[in-house]
C-alpha atoms as a PDB file:
ATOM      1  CA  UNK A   1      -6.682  12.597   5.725  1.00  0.00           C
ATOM      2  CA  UNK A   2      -5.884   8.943   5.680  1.00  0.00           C
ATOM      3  CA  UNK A   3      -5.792   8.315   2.409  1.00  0.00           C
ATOM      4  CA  UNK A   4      -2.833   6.299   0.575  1.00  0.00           C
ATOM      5  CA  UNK A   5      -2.828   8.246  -2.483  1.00  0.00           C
ATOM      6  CA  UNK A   6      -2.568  11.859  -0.629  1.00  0.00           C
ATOM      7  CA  UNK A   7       0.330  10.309   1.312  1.00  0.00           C
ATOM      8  CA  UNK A   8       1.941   9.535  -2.032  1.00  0.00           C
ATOM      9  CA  UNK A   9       1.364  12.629  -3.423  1.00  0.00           C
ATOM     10  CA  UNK A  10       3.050  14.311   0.035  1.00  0.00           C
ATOM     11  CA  UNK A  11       5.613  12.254  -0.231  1.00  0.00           C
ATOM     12  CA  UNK A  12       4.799  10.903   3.107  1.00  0.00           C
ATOM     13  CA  UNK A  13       5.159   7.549   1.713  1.00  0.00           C
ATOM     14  CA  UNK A  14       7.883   7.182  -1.330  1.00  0.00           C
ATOM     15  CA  UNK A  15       7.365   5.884  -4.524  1.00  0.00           C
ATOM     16  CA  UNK A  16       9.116   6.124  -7.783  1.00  0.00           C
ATOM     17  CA  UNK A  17       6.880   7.692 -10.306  1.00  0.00           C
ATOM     18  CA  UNK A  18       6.628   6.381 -14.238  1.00  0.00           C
ATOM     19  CA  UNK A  19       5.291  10.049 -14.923  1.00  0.00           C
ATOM     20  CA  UNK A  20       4.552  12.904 -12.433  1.00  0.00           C
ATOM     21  CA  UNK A  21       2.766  16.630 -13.374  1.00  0.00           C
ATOM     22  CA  UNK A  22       0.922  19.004 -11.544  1.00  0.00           C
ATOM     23  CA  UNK A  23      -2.392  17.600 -11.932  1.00  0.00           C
ATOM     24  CA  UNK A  24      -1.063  13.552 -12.181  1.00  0.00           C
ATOM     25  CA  UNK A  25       0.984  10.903 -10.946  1.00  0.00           C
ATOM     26  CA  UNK A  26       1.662   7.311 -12.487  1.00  0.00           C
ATOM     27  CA  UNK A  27       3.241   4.981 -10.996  1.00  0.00           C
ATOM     28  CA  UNK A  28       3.232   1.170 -10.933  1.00  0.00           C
ATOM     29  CA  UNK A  29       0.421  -0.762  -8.551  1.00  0.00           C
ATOM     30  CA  UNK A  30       1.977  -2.562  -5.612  1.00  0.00           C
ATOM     31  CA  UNK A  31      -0.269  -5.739  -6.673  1.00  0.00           C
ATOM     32  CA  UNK A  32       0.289  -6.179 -10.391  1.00  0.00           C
ATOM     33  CA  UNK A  33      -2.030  -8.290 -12.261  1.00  0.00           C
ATOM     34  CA  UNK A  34      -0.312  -7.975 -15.605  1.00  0.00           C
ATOM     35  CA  UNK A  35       3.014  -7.094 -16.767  1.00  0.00           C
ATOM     36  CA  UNK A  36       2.526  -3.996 -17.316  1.00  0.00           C
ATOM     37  CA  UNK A  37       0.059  -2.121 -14.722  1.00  0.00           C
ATOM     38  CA  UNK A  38       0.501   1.312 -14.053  1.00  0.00           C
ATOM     39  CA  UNK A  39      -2.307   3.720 -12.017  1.00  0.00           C
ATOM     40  CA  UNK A  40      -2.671   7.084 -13.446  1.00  0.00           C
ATOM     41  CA  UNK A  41      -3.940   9.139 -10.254  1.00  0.00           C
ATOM     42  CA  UNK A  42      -5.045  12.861 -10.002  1.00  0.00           C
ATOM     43  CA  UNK A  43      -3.123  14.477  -7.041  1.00  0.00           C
ATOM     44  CA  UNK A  44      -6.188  16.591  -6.278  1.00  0.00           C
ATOM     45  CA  UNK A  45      -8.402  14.156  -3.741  1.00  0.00           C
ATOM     46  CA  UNK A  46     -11.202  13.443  -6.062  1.00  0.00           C
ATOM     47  CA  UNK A  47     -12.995   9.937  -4.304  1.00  0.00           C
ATOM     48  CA  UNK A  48     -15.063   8.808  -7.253  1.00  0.00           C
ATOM     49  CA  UNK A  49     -15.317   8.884 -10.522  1.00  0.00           C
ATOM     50  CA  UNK A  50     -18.898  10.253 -10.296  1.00  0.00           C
ATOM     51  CA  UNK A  51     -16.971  13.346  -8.539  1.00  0.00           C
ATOM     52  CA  UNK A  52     -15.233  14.078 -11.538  1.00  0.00           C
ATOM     53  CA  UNK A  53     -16.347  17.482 -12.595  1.00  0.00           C
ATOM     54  CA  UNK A  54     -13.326  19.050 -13.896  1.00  0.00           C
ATOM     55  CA  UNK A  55     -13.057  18.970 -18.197  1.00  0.00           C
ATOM     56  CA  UNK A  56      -9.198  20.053 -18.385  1.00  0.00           C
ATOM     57  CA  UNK A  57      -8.496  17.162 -15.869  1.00  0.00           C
ATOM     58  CA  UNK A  58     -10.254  14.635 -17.273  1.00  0.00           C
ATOM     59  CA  UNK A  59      -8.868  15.330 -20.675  1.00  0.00           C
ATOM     60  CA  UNK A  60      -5.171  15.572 -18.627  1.00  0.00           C
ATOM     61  CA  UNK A  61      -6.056  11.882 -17.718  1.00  0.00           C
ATOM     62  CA  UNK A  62      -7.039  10.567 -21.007  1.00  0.00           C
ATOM     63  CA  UNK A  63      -3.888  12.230 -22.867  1.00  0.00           C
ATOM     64  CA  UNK A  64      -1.891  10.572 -19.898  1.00  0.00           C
ATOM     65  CA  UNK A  65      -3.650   6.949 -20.317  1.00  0.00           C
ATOM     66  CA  UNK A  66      -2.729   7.351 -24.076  1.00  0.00           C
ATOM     67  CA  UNK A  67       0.813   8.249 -23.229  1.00  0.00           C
ATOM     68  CA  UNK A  68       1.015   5.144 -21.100  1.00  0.00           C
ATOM     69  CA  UNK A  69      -0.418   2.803 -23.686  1.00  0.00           C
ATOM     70  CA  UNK A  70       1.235   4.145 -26.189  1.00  0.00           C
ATOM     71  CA  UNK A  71       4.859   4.538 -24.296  1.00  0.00           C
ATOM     72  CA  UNK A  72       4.632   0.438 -23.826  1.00  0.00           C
ATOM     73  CA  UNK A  73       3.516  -0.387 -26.919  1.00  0.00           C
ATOM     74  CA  UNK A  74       0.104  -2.068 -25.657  1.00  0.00           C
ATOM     75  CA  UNK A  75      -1.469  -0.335 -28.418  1.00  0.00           C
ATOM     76  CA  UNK A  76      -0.128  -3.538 -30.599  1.00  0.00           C
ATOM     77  CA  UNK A  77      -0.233  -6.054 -27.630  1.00  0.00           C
ATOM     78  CA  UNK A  78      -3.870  -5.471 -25.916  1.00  0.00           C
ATOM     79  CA  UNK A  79      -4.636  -2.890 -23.160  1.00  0.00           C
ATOM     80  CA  UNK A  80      -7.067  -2.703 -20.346  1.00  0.00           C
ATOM     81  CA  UNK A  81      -8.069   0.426 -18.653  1.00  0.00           C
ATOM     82  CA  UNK A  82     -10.447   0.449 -15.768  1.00  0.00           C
ATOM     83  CA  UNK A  83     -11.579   2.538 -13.050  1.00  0.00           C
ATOM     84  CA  UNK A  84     -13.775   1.377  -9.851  1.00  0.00           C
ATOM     85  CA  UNK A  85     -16.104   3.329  -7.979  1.00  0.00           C
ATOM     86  CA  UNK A  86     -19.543   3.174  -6.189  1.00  0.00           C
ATOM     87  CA  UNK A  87     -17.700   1.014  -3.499  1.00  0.00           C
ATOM     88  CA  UNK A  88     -16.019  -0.929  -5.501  1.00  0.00           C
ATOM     89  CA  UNK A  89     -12.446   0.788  -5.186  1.00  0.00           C
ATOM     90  CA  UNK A  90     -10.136  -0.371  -2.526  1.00  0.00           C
ATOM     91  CA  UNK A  91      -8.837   3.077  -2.784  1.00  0.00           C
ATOM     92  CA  UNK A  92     -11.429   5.624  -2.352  1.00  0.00           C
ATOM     93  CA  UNK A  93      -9.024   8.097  -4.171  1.00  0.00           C
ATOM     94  CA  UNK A  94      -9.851   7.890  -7.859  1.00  0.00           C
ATOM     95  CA  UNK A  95      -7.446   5.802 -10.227  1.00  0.00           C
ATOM     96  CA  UNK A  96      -7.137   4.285 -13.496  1.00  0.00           C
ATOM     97  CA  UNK A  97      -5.765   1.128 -14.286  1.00  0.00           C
ATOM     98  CA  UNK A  98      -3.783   1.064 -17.468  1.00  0.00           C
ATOM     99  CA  UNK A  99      -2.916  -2.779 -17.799  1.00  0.00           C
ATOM    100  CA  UNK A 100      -1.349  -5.537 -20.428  1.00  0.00           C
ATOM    101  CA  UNK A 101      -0.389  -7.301 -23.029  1.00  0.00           C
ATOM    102  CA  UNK A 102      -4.337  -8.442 -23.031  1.00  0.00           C
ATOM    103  CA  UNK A 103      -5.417 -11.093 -25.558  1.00  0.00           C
ATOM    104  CA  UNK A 104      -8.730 -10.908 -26.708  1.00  0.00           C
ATOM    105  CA  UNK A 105      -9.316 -14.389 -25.222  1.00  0.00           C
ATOM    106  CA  UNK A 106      -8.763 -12.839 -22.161  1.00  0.00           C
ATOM    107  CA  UNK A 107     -11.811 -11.029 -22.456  1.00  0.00           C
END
């Protein structure tokens, strides 16, 4: 498989993790568009949201994206989390972005 994530996850490629499980791995994107912008990626190869079928994970990924938030006080400062798919990602390994400070003028 040729996919960045996996590599990550093999430790094919390194990277320093901000938080690393079983199930997840969180670590900061290579392109930040905020201060603070962190990806919260299941290890299992999972290519869209869509293909998200798995309850315990996808409550494992909402506790972590609360973690995140909450562990860098964006819960006071303005938070962004989004997820491509459909295409869209440039990553075709699914991914959240957890990202701010975000004013509400930056809506």
């Amino acid at each position: 498989m040729d996919c960045i994530f996996c590599k990550i996850r093999d430790r094919e490629i390194p990277k320093e993790f901000t938080y690393e499980d079983k199930d997840l791995m969180v670590f900061p994107d290579i392109h930040p568009i905020k201060p603070i912008h962190l990806l919260v990626v299941p290890k299992e190869h999972i290519e869209d949201f869509l293909e998200l079928n798995d309850a315990k994970l996808l409550s494992g990924i909402k506790n972590m994206i609360d973690k995140m938030v909450k562990d860098n006080k964006l819960d006071k400062k303005g938070y962004r989390i989004s997820v491509n798919g459909g295409g869209a990602q440039v990553i075709n390994h699914l991914h959240f972005h957890v990202m701010g400070p975000i004013k509400s003028t930056e809506m």
